[in-house]
C-alpha atoms as a PDB file:
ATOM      1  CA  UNK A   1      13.096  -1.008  -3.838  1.00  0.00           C
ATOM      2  CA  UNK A   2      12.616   2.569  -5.452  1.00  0.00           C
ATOM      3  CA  UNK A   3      11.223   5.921  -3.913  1.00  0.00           C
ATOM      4  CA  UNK A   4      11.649   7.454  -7.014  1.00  0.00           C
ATOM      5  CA  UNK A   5      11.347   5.282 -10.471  1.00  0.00           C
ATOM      6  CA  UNK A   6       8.293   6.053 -12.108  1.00  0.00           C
ATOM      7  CA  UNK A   7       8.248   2.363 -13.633  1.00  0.00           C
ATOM      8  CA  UNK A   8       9.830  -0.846 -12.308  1.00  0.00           C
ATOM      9  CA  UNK A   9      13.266  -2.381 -13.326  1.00  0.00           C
ATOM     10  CA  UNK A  10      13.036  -2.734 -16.871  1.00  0.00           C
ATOM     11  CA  UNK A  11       9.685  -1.346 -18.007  1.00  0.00           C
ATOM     12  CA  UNK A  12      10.486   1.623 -19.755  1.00  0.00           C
ATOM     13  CA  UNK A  13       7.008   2.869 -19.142  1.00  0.00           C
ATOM     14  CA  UNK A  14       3.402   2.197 -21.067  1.00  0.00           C
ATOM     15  CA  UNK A  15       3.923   1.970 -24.693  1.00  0.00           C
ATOM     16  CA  UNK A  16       2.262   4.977 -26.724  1.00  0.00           C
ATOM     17  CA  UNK A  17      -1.612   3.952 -26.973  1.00  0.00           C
ATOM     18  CA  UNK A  18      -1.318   0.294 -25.294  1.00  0.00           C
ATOM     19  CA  UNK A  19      -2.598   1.674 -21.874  1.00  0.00           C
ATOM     20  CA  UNK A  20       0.125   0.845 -19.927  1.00  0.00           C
ATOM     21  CA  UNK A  21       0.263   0.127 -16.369  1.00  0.00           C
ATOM     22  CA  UNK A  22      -0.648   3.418 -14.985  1.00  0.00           C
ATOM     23  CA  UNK A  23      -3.694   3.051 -17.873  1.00  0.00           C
ATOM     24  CA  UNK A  24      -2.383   6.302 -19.766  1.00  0.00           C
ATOM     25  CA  UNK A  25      -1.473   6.521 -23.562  1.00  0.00           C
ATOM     26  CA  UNK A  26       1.995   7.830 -24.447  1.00  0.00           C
ATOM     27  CA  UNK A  27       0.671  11.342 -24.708  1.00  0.00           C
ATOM     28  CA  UNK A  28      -0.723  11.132 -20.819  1.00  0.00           C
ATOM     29  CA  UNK A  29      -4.630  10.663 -22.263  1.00  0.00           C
ATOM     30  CA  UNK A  30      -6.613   8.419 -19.986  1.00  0.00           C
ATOM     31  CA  UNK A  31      -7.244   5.555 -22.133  1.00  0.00           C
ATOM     32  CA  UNK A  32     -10.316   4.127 -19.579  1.00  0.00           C
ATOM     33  CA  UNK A  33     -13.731   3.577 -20.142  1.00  0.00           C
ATOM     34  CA  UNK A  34     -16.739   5.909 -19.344  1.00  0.00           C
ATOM     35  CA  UNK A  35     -17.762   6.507 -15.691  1.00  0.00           C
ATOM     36  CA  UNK A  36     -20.032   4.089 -14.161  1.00  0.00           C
ATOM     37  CA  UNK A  37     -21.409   4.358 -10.906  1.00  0.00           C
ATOM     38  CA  UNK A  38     -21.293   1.177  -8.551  1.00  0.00           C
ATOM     39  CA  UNK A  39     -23.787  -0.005  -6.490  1.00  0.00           C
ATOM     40  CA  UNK A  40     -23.283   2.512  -3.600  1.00  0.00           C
ATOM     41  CA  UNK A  41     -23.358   5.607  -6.054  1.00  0.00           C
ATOM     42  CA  UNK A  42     -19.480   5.514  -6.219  1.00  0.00           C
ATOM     43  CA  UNK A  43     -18.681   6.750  -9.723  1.00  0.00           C
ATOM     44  CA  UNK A  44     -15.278   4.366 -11.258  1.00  0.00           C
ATOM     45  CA  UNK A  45     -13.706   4.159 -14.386  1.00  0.00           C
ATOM     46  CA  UNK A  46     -13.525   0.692 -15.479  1.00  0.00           C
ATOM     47  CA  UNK A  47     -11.235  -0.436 -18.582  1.00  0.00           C
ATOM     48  CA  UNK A  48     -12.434  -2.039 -21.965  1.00  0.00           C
ATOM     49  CA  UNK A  49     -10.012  -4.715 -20.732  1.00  0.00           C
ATOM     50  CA  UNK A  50     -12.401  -6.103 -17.610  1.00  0.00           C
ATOM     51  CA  UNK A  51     -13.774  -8.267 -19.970  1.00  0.00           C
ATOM     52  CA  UNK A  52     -11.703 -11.530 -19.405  1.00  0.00           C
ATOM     53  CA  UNK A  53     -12.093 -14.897 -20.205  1.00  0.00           C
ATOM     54  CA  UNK A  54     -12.106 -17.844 -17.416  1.00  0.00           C
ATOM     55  CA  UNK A  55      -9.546 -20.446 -17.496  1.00  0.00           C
ATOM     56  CA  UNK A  56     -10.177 -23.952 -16.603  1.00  0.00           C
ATOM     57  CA  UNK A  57      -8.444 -23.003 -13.024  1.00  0.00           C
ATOM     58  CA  UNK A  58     -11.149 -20.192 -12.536  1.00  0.00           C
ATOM     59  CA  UNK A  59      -8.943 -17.298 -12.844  1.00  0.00           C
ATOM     60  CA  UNK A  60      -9.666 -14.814 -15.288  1.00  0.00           C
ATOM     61  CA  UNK A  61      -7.079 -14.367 -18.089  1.00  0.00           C
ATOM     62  CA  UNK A  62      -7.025 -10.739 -18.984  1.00  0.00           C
ATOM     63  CA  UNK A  63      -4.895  -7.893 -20.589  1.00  0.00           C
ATOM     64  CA  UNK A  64      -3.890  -4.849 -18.721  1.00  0.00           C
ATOM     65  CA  UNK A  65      -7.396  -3.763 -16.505  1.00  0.00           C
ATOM     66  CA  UNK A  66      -7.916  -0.387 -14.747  1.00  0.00           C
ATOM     67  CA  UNK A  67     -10.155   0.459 -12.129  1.00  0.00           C
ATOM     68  CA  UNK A  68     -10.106   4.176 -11.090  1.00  0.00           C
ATOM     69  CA  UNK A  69     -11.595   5.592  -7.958  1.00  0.00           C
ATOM     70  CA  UNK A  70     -12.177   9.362  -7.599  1.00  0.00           C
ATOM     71  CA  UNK A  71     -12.306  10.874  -3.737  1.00  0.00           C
ATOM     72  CA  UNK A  72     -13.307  13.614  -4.508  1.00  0.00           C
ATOM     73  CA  UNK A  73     -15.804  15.381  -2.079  1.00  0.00           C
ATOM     74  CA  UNK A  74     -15.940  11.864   0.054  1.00  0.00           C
ATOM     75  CA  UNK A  75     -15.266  11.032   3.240  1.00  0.00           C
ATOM     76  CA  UNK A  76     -13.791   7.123   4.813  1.00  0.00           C
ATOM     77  CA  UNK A  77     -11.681   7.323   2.162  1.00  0.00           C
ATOM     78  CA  UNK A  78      -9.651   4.406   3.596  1.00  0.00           C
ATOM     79  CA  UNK A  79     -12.468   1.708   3.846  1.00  0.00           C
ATOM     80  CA  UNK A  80     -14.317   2.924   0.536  1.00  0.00           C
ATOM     81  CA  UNK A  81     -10.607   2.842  -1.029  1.00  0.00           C
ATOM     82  CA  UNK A  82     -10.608  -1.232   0.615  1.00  0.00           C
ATOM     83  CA  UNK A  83     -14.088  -2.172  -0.539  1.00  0.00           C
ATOM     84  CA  UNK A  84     -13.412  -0.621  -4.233  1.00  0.00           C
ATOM     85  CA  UNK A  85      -9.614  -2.823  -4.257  1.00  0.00           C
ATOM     86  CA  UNK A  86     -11.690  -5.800  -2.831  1.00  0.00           C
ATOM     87  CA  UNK A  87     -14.434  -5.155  -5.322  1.00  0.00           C
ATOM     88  CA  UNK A  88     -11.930  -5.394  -8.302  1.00  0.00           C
ATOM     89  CA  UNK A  89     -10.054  -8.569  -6.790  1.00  0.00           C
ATOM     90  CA  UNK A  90     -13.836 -10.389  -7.014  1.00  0.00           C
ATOM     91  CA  UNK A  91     -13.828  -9.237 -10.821  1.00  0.00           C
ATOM     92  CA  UNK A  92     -10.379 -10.195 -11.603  1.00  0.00           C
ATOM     93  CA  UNK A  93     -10.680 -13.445 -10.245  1.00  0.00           C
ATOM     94  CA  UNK A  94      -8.078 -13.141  -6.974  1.00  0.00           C
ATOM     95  CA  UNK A  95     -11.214 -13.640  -4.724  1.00  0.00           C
ATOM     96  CA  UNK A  96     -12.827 -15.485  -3.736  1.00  0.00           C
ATOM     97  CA  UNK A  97      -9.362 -17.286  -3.307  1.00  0.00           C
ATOM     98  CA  UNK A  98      -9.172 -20.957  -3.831  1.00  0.00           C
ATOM     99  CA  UNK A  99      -6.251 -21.595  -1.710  1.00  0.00           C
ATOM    100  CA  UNK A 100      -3.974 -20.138   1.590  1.00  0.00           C
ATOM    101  CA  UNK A 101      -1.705 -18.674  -0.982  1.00  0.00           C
ATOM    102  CA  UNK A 102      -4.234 -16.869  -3.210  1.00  0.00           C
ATOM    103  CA  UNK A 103      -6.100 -14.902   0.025  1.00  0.00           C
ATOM    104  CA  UNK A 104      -2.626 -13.967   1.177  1.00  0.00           C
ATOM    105  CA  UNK A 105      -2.100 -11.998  -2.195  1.00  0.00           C
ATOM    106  CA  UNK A 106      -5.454 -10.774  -2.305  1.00  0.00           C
ATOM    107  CA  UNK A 107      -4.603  -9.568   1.943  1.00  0.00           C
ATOM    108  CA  UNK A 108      -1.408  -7.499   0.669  1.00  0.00           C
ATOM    109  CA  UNK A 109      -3.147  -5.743  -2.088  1.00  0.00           C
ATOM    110  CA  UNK A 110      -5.962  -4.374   0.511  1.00  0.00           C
ATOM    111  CA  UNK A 111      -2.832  -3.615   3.062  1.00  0.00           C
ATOM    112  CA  UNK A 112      -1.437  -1.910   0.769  1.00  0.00           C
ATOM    113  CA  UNK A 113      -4.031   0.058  -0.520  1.00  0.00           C
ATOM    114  CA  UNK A 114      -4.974   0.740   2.971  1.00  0.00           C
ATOM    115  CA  UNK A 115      -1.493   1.994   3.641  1.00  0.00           C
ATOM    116  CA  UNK A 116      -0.663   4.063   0.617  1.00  0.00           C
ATOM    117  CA  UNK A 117      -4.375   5.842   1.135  1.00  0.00           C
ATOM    118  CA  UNK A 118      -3.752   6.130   4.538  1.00  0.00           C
ATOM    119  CA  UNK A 119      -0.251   8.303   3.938  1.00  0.00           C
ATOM    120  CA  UNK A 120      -1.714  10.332   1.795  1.00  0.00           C
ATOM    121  CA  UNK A 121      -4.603  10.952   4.505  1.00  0.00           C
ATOM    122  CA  UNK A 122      -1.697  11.850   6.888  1.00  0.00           C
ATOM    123  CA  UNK A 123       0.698  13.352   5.100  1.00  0.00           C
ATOM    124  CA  UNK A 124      -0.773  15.025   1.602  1.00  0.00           C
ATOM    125  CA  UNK A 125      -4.209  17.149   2.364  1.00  0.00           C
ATOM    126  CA  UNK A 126      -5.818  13.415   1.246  1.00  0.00           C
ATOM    127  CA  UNK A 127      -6.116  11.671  -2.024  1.00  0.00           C
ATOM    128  CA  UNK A 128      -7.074  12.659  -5.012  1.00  0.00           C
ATOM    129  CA  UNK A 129      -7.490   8.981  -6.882  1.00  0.00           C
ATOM    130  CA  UNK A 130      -7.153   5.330  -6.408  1.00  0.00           C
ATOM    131  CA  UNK A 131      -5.880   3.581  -9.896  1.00  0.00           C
ATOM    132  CA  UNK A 132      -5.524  -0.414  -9.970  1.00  0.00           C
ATOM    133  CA  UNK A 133      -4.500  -2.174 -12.740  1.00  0.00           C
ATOM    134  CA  UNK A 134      -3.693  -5.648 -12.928  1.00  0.00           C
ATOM    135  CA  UNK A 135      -2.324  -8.177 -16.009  1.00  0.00           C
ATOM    136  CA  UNK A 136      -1.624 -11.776 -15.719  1.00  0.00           C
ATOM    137  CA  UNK A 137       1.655 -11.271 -13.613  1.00  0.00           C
ATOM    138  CA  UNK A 138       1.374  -7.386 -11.705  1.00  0.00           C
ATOM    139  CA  UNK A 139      -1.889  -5.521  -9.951  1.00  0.00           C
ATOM    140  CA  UNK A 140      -0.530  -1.932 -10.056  1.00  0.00           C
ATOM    141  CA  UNK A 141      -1.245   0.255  -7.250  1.00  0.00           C
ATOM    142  CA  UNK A 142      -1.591   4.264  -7.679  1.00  0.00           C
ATOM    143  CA  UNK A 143      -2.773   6.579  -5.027  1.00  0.00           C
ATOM    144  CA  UNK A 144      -2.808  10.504  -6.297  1.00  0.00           C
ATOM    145  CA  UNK A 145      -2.707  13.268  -3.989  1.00  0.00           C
ATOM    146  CA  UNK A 146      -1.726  16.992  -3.665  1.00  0.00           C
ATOM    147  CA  UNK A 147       1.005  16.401  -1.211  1.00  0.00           C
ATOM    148  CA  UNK A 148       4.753  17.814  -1.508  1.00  0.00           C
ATOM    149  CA  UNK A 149       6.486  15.564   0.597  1.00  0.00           C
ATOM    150  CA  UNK A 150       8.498  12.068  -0.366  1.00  0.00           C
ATOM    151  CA  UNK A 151       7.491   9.025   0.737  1.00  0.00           C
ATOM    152  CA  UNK A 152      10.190   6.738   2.198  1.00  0.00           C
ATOM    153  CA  UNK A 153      10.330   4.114   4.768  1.00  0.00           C
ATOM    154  CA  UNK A 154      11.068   5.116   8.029  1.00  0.00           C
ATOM    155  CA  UNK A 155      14.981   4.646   9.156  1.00  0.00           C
ATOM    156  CA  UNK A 156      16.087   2.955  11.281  1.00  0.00           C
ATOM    157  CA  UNK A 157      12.821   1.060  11.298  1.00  0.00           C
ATOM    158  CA  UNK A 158      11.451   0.058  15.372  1.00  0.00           C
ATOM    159  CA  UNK A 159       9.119  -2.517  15.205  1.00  0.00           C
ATOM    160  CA  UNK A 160       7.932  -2.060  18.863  1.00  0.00           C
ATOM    161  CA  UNK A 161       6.824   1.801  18.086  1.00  0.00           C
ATOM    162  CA  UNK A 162       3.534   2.800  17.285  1.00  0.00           C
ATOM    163  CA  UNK A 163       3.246   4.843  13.812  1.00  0.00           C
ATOM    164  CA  UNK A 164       5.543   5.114  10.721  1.00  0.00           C
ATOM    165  CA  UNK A 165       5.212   1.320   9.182  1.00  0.00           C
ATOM    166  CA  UNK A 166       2.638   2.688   6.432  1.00  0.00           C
ATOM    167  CA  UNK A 167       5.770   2.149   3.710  1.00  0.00           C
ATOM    168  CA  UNK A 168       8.098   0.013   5.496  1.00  0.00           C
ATOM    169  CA  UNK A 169       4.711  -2.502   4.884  1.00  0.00           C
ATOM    170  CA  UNK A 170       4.807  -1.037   1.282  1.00  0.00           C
ATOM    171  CA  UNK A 171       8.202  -1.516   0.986  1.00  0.00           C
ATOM    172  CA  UNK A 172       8.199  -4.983   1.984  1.00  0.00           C
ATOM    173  CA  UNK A 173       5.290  -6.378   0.192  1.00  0.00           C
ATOM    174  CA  UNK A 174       5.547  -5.068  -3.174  1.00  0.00           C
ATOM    175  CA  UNK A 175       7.726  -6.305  -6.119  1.00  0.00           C
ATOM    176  CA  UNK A 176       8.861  -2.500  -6.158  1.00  0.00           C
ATOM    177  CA  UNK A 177       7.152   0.473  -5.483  1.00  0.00           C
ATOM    178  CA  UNK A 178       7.943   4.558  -6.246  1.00  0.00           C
ATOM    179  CA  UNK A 179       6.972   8.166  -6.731  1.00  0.00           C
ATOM    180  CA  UNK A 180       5.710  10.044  -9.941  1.00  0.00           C
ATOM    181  CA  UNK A 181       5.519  13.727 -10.031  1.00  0.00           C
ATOM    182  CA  UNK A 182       4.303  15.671 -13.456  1.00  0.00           C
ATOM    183  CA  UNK A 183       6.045  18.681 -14.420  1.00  0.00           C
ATOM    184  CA  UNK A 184       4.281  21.795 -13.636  1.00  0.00           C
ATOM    185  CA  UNK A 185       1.528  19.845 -11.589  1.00  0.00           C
ATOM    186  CA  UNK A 186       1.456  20.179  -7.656  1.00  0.00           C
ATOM    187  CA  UNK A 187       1.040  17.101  -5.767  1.00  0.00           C
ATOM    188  CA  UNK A 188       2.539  13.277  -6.645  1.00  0.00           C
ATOM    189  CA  UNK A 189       1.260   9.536  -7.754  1.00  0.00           C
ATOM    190  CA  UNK A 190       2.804   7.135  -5.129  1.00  0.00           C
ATOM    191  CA  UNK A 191       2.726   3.446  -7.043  1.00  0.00           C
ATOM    192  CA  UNK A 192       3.315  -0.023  -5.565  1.00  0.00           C
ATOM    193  CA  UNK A 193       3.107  -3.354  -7.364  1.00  0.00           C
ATOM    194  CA  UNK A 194       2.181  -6.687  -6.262  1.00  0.00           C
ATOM    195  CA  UNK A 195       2.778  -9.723  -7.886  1.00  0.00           C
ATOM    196  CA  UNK A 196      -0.169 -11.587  -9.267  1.00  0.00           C
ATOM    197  CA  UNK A 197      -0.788 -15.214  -7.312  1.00  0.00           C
ATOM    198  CA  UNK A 198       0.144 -18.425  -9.148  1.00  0.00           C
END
């Protein structure tokens, strides 16, 4: 597991124009959709992409979709950041899950937005953005903030002690999991990704 990879094992990063995973062109343009507010006045960004197609098993085959989530001036970040992640799990077809196997997934993804929103709560002035994006195989977990510091698991980690499991949790539930920083830019992107359920 990385603390400091901008992309996992062999992804070499989004391919100029095709969105990528982080949902960013080659050149760094957002290539998203227009703002729409939700229901509870919430404004996201929600990609061209969210249009998928049902299989015959119910889940929705789509390409790369992003959801973005802007905190700005709002407060409970933690359980608005849940109910937007659980909000794009209903549209990409993870929930309501069909089996034991499918909720479990669809649990880790809101634990770990919960924890990567939390840290930067704690540790980073708060957070700036919540991106998910999710294909057919990886959801794609990005939490933005203004913080300096690194991330990294706790050593040497004690289970019985209250505090400090935010990215030991992280660390142990994702496929992989790291740090972006942008030249010239305070503050960090702190990504985690989950495997999509079979």
């Amino acid at each position: 597991m990385s603390t400091t990879r901008p992309y996992s094992p062999g992804d070499r990063g989004p391919e100029s124009g095709d969105g990528g995973a982080s949902g960013l062109s080659g050149d760094g343009v957002s290539v998203s959709g227009p703002m729409a507010p939700t229901a509870d006045g919430v404004s996201v960004t929600v990609s061209a992409g969210d249009a998928g197609v049902r299989s015959d098993a119910g889940v929705r085959s789509v390409g790369r979709s992003v959801r973005r989530l802007s905190f700005e001036g709002e407060s409970g970040v933690v359980p608005l950041a849940r109910d937007f992640a659980r909000q794009a799990l209903h549209a990409w077809g993870w929930l309501p899950a069909a089996g034991a196997d499918r909720r479990a997934a669809a649990e880790d993804v809101l634990l770990v937005v919960s924890e990567l929103v939390t840290n930067a709560c704690l540790h980073a002035e708060g957070p700036d953005e919540l991106r998910i994006s999710c294909d057919n195989k990886v959801l794609r977990v990005e939490v933005s903030d203004r913080g300096t510091g690194q991330p990294a698991p706790r050593t040497p980690h004690r289970a019985g002690r209250p505090g400090g499991h935010g990215m030991f949790i992280v660390q142990r539930l994702c496929l992989d999991w790291g740090v972006v920083r942008a030249p010239g830019v305070a503050g960090k992107t702190v990504w985690a990704e989950l495997g999509a359920p079979a």
